[in-house]
Protein backbone atom coordinates (compact mmCIF):
# COMPACT_ATOMS: atom_id res chain seq x y z
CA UNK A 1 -124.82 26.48 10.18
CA UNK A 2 -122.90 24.26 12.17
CA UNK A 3 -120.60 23.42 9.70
CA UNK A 4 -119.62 27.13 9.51
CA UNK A 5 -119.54 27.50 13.03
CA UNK A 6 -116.51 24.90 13.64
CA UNK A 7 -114.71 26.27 10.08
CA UNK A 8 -114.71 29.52 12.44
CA UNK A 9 -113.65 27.63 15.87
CA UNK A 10 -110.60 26.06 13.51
CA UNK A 11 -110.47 29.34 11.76
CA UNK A 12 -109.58 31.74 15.15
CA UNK A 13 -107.22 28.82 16.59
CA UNK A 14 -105.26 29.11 13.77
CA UNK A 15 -105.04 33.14 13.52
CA UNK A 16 -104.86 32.56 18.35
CA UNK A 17 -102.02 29.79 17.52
CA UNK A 18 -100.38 32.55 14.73
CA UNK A 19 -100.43 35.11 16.98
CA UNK A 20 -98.93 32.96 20.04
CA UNK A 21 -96.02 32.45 18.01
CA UNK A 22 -95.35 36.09 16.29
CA UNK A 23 -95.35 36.76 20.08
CA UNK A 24 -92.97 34.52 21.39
CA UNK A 25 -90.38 34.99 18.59
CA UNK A 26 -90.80 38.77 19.62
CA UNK A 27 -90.14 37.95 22.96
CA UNK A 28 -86.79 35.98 22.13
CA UNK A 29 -85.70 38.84 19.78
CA UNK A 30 -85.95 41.40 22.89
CA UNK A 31 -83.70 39.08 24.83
CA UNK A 32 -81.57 38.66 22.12
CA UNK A 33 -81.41 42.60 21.92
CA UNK A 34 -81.26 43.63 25.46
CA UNK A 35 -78.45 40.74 26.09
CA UNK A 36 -76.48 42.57 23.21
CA UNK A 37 -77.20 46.07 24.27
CA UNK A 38 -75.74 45.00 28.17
CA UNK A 39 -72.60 43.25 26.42
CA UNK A 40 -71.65 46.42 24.79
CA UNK A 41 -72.36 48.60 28.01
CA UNK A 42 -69.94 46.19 29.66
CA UNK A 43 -67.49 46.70 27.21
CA UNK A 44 -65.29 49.84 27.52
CA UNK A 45 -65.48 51.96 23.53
CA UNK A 46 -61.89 52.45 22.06
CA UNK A 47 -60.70 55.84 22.52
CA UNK A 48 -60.24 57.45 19.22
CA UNK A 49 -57.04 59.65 18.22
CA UNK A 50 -58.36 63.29 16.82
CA UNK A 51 -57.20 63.24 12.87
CA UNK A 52 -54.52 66.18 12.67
CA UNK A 53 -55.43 68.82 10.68
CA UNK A 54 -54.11 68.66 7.54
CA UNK A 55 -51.51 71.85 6.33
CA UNK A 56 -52.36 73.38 3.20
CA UNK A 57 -49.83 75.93 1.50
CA UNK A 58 -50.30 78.92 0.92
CA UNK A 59 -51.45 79.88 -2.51
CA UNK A 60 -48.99 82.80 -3.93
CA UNK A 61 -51.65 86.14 -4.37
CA UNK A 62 -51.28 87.62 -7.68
CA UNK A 63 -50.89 91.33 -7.39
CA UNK A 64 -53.93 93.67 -9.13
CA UNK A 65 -50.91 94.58 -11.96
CA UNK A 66 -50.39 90.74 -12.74
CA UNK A 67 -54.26 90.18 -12.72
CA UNK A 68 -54.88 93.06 -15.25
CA UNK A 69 -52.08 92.09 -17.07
CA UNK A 70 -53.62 88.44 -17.48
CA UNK A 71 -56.94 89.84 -18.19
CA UNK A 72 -55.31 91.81 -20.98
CA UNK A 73 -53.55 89.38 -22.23
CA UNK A 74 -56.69 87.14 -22.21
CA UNK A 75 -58.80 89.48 -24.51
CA UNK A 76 -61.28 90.55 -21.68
CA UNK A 77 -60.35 93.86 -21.60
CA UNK A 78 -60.78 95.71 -24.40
């Protein structure tokens, strides 16, 4: 019994010492964050330029005589 009593003492150092660690490199990673975040709240964003819209022309309307006339022409209409 003893013998599994100080496997379980070196057991729950190891998962205490683990869990030290995953904490601390946490803790550095939120500094490293928040010191970002405050550098690019210091920083003024670029002002973007609105795209122009783009002009399209106009496409020429067929007239319902040039349509039929297609469709004729076409062999829909019978």
């Amino acid at each position: 019994m003893r013998v599994a009593a100080v496997e379980g003492a070196k057991a729950r150092a190891d998962y205490d010492a683990n869990n030290i660690a995953v904490r601390k490199n946490m803790e550095r990673l939120r500094l490293l964050r928040l010191a970002k975040e405050a550098e690019q709240a210091a920083q003024p964003q670029p002002v973007k330029a609105k795209a122009k819209a783009k002009k399209t022309a106009a496409k020429p309307t067929a007239t319902l005589s040039e349509w039929m006339r297609t469709e004729k022409n076409s062999g829909r209409m019978t």
